[in-house]
N, C-alpha and C. Protein backbone atom coordinates (compact mmCIF):
# COMPACT_ATOMS: atom_id res chain seq x y z
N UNK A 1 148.27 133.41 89.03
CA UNK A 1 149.15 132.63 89.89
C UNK A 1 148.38 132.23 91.14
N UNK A 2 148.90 130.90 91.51
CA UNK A 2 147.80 130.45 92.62
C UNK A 2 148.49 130.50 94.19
N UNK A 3 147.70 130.85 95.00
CA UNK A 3 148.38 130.92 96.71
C UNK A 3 149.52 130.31 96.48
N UNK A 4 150.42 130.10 97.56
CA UNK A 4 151.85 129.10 98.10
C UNK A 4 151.16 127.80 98.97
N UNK A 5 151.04 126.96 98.36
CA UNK A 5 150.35 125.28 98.77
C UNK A 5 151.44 124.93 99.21
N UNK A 6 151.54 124.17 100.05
CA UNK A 6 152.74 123.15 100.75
C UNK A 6 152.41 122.11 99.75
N UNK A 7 154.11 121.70 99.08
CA UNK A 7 154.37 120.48 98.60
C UNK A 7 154.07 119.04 99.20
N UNK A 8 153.98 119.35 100.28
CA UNK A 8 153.42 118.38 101.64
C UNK A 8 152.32 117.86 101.37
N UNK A 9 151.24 118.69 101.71
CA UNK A 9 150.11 118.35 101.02
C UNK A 9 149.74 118.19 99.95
N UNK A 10 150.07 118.45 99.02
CA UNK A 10 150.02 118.20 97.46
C UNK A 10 150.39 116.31 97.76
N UNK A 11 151.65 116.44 97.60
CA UNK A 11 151.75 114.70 97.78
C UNK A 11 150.83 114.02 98.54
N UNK A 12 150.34 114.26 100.06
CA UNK A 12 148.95 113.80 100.47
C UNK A 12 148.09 113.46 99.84
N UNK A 13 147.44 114.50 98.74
CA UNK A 13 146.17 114.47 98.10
C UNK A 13 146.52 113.46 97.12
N UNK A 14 147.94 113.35 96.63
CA UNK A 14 147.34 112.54 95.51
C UNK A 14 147.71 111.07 96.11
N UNK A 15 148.39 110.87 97.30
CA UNK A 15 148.18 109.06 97.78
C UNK A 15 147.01 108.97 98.26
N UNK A 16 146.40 109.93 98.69
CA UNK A 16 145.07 109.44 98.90
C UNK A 16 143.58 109.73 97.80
N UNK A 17 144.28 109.50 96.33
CA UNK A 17 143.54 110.36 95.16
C UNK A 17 142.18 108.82 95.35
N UNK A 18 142.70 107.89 95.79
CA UNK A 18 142.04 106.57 95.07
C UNK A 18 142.18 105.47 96.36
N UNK A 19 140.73 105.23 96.98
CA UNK A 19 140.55 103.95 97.66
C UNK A 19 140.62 102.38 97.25
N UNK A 20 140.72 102.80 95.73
CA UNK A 20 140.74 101.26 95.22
C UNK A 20 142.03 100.53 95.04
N UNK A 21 142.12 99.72 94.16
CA UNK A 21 143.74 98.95 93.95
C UNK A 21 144.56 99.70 93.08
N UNK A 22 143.43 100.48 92.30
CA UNK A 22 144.14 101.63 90.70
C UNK A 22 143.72 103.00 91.24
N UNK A 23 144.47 103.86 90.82
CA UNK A 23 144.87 105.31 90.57
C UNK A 23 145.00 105.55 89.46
N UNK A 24 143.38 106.63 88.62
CA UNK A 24 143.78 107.05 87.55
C UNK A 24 144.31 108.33 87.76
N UNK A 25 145.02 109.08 86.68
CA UNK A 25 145.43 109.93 86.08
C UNK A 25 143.81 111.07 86.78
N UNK A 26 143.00 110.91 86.08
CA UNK A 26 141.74 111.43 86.17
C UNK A 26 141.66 111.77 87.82
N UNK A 27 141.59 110.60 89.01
CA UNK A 27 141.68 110.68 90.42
C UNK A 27 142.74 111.45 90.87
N UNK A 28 143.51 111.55 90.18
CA UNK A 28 144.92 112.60 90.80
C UNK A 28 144.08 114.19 90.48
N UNK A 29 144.14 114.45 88.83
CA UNK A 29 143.88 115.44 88.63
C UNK A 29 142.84 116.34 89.65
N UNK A 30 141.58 115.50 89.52
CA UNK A 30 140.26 115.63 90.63
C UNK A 30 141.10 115.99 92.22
N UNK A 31 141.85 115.27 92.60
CA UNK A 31 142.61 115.79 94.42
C UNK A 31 142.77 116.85 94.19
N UNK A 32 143.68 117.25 93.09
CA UNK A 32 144.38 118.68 92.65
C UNK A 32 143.75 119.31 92.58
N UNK A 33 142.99 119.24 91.89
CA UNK A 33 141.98 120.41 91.53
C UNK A 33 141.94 121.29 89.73
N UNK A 34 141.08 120.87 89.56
CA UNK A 34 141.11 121.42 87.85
C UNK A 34 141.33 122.75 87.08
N UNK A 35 141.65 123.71 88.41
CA UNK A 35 142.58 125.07 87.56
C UNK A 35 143.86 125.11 88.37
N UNK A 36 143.95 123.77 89.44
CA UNK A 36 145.48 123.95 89.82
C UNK A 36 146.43 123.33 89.36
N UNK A 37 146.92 124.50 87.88
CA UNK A 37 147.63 123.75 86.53
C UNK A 37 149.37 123.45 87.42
N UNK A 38 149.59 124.33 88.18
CA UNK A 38 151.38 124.04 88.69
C UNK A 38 150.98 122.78 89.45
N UNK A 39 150.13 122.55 90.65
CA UNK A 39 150.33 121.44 91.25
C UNK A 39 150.34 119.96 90.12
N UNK A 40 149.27 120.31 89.29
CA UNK A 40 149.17 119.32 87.86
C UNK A 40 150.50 119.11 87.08
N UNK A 41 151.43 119.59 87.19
CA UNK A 41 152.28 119.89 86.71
C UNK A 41 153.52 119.24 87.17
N UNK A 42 153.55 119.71 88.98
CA UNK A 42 154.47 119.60 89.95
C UNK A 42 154.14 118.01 89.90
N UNK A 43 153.51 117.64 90.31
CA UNK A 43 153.49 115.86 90.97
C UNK A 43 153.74 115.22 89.60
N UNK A 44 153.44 115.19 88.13
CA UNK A 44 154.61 113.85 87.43
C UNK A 44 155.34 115.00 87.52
N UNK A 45 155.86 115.61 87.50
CA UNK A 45 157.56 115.86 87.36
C UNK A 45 158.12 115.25 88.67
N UNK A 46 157.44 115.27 89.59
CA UNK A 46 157.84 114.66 91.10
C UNK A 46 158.06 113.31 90.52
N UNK A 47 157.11 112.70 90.23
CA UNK A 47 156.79 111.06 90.06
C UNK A 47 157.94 110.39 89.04
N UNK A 48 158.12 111.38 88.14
CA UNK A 48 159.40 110.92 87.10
C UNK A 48 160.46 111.02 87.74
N UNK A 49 160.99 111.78 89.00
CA UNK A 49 161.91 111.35 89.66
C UNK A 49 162.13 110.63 91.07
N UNK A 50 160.79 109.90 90.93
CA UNK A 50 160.79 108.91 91.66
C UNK A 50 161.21 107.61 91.24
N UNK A 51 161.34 106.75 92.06
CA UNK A 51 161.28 105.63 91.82
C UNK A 51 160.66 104.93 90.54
N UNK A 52 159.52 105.35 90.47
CA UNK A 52 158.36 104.74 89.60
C UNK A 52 158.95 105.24 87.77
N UNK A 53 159.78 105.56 87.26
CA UNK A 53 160.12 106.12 86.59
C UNK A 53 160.81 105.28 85.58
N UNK A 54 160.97 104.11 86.52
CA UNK A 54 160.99 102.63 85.82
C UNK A 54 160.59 101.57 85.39
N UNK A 55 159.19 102.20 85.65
CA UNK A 55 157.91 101.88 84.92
C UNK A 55 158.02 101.76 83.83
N UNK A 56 158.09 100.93 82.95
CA UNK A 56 157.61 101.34 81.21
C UNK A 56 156.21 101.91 81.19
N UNK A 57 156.77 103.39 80.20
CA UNK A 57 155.26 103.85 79.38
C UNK A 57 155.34 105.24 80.63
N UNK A 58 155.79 104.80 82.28
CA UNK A 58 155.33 106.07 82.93
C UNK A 58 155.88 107.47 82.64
N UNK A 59 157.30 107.39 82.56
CA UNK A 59 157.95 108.52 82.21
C UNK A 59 157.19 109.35 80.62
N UNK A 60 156.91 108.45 79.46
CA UNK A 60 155.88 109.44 78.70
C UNK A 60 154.98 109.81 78.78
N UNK A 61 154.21 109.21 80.00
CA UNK A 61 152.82 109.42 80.27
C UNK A 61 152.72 111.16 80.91
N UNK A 62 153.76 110.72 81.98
CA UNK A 62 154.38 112.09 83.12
C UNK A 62 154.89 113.15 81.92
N UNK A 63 155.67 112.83 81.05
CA UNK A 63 156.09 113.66 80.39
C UNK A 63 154.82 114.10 79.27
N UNK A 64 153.87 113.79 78.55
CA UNK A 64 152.96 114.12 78.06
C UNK A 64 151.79 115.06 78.92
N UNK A 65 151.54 115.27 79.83
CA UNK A 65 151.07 115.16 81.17
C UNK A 65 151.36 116.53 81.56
N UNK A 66 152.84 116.83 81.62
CA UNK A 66 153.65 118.16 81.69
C UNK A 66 153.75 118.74 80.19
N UNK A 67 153.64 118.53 79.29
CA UNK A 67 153.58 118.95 78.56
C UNK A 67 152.32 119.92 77.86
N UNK A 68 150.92 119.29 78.48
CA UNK A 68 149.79 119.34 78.17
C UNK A 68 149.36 120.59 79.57
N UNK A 69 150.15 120.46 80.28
CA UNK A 69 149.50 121.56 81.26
C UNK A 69 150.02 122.47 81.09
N UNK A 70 151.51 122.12 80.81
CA UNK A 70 152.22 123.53 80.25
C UNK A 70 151.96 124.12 79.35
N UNK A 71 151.44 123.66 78.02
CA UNK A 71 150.96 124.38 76.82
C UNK A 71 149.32 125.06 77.86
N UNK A 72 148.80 124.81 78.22
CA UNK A 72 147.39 125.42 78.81
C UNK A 72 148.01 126.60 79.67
N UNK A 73 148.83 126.49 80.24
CA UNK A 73 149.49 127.63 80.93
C UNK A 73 149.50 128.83 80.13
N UNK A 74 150.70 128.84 79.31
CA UNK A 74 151.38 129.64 78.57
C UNK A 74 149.57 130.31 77.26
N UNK A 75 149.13 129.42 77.16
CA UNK A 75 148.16 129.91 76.51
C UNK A 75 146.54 130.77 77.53
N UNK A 76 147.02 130.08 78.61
CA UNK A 76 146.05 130.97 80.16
C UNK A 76 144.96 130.56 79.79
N UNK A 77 144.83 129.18 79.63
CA UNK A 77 143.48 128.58 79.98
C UNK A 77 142.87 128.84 81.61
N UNK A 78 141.25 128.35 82.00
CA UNK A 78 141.09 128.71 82.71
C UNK A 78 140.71 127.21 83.86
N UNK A 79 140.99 126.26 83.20
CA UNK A 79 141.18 124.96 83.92
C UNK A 79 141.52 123.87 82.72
N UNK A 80 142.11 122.92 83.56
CA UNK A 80 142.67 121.79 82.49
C UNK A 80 142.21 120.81 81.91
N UNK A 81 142.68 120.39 80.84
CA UNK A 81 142.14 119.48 79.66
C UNK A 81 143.05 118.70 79.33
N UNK A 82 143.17 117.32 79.81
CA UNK A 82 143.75 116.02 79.41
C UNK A 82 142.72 115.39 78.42
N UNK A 83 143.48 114.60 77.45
CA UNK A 83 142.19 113.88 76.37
C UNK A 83 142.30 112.60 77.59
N UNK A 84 141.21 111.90 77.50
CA UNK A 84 140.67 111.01 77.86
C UNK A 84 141.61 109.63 78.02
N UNK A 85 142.52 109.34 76.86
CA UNK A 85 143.33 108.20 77.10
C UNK A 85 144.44 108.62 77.97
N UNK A 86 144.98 109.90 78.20
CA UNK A 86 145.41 110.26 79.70
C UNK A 86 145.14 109.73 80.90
N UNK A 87 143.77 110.60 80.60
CA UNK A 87 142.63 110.22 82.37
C UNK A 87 142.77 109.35 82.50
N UNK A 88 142.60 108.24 81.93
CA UNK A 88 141.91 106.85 82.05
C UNK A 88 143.46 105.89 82.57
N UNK A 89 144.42 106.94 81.96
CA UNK A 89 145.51 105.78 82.26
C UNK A 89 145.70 105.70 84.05
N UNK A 90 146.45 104.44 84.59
CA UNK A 90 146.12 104.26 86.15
C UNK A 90 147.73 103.35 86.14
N UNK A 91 147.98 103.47 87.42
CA UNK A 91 148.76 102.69 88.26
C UNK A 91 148.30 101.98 89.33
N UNK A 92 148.66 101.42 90.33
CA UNK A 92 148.38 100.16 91.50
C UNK A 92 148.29 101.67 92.47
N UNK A 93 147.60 101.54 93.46
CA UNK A 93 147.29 102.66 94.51
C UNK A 93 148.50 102.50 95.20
N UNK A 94 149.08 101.43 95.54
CA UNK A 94 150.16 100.52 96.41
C UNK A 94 151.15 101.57 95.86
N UNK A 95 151.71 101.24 94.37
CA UNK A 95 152.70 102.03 93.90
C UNK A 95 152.82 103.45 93.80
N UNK A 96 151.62 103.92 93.95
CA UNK A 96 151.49 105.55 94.08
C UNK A 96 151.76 105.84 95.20
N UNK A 97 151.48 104.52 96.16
CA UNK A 97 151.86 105.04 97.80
C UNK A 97 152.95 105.03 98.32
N UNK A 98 153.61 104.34 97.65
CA UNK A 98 155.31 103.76 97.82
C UNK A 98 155.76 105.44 97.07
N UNK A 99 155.57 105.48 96.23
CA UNK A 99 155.79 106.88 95.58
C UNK A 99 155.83 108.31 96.27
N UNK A 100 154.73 107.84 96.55
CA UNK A 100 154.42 109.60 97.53
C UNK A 100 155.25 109.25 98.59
N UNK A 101 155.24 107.90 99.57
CA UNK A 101 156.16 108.06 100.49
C UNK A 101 157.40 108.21 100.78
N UNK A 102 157.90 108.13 99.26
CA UNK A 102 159.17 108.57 99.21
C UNK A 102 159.20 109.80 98.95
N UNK A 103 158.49 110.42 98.45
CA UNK A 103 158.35 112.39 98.32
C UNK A 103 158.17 113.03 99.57
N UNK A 104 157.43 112.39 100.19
CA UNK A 104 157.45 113.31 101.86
C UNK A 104 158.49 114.07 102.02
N UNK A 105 159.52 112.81 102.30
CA UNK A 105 160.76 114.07 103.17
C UNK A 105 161.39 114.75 102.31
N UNK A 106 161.38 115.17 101.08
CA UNK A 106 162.07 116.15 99.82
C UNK A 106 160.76 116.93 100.20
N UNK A 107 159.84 117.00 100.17
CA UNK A 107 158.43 117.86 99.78
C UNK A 107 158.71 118.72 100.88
N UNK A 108 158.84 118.05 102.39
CA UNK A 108 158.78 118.50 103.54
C UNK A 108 160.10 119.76 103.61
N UNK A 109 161.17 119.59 103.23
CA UNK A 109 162.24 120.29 103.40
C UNK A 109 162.22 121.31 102.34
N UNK A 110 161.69 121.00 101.16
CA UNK A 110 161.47 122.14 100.20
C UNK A 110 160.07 123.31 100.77
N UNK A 111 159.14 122.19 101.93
CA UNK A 111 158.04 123.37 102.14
C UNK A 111 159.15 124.23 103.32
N UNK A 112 159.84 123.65 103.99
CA UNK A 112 160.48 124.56 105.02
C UNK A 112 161.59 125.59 104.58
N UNK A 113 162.28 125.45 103.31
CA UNK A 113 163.40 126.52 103.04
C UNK A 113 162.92 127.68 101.61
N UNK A 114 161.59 127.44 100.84
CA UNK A 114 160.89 128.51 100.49
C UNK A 114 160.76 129.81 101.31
N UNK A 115 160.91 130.67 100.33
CA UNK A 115 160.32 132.37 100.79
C UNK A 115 160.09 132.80 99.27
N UNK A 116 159.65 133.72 99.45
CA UNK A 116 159.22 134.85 98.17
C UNK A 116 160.56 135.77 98.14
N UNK A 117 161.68 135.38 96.73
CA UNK A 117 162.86 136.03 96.61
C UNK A 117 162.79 136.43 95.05
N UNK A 118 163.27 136.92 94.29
CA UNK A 118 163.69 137.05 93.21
C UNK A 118 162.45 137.17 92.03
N UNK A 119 161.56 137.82 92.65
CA UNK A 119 159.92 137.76 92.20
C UNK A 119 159.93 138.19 90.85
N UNK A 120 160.78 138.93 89.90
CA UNK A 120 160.76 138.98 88.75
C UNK A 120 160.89 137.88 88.33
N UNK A 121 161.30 136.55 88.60
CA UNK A 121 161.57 135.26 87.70
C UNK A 121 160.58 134.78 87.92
N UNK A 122 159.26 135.26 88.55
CA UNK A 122 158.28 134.14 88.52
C UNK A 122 156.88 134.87 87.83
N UNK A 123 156.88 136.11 87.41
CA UNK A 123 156.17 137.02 86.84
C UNK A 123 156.58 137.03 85.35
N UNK A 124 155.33 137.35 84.35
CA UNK A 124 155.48 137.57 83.32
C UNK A 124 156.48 138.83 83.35
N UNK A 125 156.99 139.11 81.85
CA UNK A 125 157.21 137.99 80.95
C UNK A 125 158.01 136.97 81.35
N UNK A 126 158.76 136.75 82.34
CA UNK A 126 159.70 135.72 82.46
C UNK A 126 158.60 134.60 82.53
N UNK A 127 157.64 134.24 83.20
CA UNK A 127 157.04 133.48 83.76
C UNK A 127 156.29 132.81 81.99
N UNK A 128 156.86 133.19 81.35
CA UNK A 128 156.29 132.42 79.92
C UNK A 128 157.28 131.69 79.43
N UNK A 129 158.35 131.82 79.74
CA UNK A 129 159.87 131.83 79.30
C UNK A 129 159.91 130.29 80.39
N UNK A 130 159.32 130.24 81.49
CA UNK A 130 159.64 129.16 81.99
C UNK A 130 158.75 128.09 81.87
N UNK A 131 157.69 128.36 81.50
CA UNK A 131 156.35 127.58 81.06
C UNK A 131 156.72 127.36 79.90
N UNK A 132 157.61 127.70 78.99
CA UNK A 132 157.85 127.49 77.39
C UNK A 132 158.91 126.06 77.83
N UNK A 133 160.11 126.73 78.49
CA UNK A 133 161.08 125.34 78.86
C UNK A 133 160.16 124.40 79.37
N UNK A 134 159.40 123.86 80.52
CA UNK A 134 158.36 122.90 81.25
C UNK A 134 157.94 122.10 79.86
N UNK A 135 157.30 122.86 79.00
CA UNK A 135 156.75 121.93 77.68
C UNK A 135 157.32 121.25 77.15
N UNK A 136 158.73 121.83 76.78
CA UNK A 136 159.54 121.47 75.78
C UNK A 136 160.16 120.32 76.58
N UNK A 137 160.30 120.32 77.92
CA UNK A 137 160.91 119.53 79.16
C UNK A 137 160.15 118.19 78.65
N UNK A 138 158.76 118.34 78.74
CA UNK A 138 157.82 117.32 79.01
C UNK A 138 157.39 116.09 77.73
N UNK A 139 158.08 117.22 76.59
CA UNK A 139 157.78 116.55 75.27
C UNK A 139 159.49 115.66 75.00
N UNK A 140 160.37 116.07 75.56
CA UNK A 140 161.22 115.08 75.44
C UNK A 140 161.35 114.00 76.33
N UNK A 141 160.42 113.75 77.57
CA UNK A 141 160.33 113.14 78.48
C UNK A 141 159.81 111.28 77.08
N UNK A 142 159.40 111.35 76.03
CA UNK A 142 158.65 110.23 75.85
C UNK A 142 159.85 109.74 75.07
N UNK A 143 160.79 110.55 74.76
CA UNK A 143 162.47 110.16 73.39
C UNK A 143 163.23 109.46 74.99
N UNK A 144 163.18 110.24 75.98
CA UNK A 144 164.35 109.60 76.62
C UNK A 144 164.39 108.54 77.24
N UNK A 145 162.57 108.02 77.44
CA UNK A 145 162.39 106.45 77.74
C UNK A 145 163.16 105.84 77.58
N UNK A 146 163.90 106.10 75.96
CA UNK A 146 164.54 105.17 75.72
C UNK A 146 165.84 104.55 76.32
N UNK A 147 166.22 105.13 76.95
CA UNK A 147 167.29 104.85 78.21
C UNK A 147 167.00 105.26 79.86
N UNK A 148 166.90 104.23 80.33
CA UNK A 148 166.52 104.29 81.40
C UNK A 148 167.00 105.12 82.81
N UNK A 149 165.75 105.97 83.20
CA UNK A 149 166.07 106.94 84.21
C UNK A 149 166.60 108.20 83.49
N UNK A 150 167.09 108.33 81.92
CA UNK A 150 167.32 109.95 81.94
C UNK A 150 165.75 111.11 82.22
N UNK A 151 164.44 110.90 82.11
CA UNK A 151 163.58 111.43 82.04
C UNK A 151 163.55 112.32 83.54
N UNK A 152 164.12 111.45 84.57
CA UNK A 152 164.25 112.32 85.87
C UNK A 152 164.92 113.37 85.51
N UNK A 153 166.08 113.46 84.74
CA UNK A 153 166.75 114.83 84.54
C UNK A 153 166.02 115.41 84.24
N UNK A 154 164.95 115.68 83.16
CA UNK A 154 163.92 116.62 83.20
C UNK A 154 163.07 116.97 84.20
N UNK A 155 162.85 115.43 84.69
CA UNK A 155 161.78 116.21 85.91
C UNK A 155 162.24 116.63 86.89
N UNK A 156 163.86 116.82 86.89
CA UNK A 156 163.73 117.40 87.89
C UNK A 156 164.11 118.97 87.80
N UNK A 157 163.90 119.37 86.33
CA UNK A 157 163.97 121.19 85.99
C UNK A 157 162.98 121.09 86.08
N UNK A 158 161.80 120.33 85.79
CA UNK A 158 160.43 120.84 85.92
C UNK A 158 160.03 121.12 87.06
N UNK A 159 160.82 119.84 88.19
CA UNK A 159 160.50 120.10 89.60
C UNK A 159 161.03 121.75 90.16
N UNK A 160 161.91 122.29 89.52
CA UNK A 160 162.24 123.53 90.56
C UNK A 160 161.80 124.71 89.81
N UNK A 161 161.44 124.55 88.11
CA UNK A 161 160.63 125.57 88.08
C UNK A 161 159.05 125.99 87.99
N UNK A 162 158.23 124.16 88.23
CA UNK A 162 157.09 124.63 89.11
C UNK A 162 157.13 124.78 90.67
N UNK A 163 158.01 124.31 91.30
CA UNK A 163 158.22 124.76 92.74
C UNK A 163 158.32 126.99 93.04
N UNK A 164 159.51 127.01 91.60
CA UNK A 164 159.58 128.07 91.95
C UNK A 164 158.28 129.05 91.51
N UNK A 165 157.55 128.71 90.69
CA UNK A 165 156.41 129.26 90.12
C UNK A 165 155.63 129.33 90.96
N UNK A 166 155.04 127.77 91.56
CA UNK A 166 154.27 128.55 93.23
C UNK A 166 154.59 128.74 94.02
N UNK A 167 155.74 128.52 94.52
CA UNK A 167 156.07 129.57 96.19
C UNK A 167 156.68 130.63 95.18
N UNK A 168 156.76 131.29 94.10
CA UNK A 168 156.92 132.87 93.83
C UNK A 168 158.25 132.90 94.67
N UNK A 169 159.15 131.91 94.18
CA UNK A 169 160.35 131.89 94.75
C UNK A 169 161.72 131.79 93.27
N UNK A 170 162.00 132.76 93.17
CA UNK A 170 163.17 132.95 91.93
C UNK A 170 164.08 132.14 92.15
N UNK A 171 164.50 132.25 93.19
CA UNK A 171 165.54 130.98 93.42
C UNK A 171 165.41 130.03 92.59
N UNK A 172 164.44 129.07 92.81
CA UNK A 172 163.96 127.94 92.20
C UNK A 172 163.99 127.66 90.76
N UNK A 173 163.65 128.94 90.06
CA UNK A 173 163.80 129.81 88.49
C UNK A 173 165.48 129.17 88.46
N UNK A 174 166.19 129.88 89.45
CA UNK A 174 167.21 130.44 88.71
C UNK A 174 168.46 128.64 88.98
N UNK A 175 167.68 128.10 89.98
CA UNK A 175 168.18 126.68 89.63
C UNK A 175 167.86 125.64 88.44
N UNK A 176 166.69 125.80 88.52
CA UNK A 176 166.40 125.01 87.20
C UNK A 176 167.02 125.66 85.79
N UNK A 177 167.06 126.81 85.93
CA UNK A 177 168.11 126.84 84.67
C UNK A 177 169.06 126.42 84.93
N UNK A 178 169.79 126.45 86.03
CA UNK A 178 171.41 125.85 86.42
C UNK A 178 171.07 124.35 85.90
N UNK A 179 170.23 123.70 86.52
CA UNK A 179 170.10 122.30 86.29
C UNK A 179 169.48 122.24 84.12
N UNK A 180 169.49 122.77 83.80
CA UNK A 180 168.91 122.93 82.64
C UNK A 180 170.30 123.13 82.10
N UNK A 181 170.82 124.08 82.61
CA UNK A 181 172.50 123.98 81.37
C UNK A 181 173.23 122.86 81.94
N UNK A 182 173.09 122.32 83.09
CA UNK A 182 173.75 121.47 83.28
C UNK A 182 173.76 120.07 82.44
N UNK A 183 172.33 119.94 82.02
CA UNK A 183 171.80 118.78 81.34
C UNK A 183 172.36 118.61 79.91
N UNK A 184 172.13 120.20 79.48
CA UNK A 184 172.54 120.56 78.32
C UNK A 184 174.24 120.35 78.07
N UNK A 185 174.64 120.59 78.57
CA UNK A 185 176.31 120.42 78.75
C UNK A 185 176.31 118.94 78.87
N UNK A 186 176.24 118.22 79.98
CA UNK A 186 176.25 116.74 79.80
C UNK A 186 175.90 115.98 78.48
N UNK A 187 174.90 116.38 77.84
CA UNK A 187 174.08 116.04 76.41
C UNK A 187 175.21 115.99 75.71
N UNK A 188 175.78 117.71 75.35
CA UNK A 188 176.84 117.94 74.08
C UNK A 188 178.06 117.31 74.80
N UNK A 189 178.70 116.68 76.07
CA UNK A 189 179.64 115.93 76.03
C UNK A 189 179.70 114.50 75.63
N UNK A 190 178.39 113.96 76.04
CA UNK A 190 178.28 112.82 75.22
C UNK A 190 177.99 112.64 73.35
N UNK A 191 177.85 113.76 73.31
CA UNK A 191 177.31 113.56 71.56
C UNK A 191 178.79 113.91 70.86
N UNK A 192 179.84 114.79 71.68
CA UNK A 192 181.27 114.81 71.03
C UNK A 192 182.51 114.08 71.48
């Protein structure tokens, strides 16, 4: 498990991943840092509930993305491995910046009401149990394209249980399951 990073800075690093007009995938990862699998994790689940999420193609990208760091997790790799047509994929720097600037003030208020609570939900074994949901989160992220904007509902369980994973804050655990049955319940009311 890695220190408690401010969400703050995390969003920093990656508007400023790229001086040019494009932002790859690859330039984000590189800000982050290549064994910091939650922050890798945390920003597309951020980004899928951004704005940008209305992108065609972004929400599977984000969701493939989370999926791929989460399986490296749960298996305790020792830094990360995107295949190459990942890396390579890019957005406008402009739109990543419009992006992050809308994450500031959520990032900012989530770095100020963290503490270290409920520390069994962020420790094995639980802590596999929530890296198992993140995957499974991330692999339905590319089915729900198909209607526009449900993919934020995922990202945003992914958002509180990699939040809660690095600030080692249970809370966060124990919302994203709330938001996780919640999703789930909404699902089976529309399917009956």
């Amino acid at each position: 498990m890695t220190d408690h990073i401010s969400i703050t800075d995390l969003v920093e690093r990656v508007s400023h991943a790229s001086d040019g007009d494009q932002t790859s995938v690859a330039q984000i990862v590189q800000a982050l840092g290549q064994t910091s699998f939650l922050p890798n994790m945390m920003i597309p689940a951020l980004a899928v509930v951004s704005p940008l999420s209305g992108v065609p193609l972004f929400s599977s990208i984000c969701g493939l993305t989370i999926a791929l760091v989460a399986m490296q997790m749960v298996i305790q790799r020792d830094h990360i491995w995107l295949p190459d047509f990942l890396m390579r994929k890019h957005l406008s720097t402009q739109r990543v910046r419009k992006a992050t600037d809308w994450m500031k003030k959520p990032a900012r208020f989530l770095d100020r009401i963290t503490k270290e609570r409920l520390r069994l939900l962020v420790h094995r074994p639980f802590l596999w149990v929530t890296q198992l949901i993140c995957l499974l989160c991330g692999l339905t992220m590319p089915l729900l394209e198909l209607v526009p904007f449900t993919s934020s509902l995922m990202g945003v369980v992914v958002c509180l249980f990699a939040f809660g994973m690095l600030a080692r804050d249970g809370l966060f655990t124990l919302l994203g399951l709330g938001a996780l049955g919640g999703v789930g319940w909404a699902a089976m009311r529309l399917i009956t």
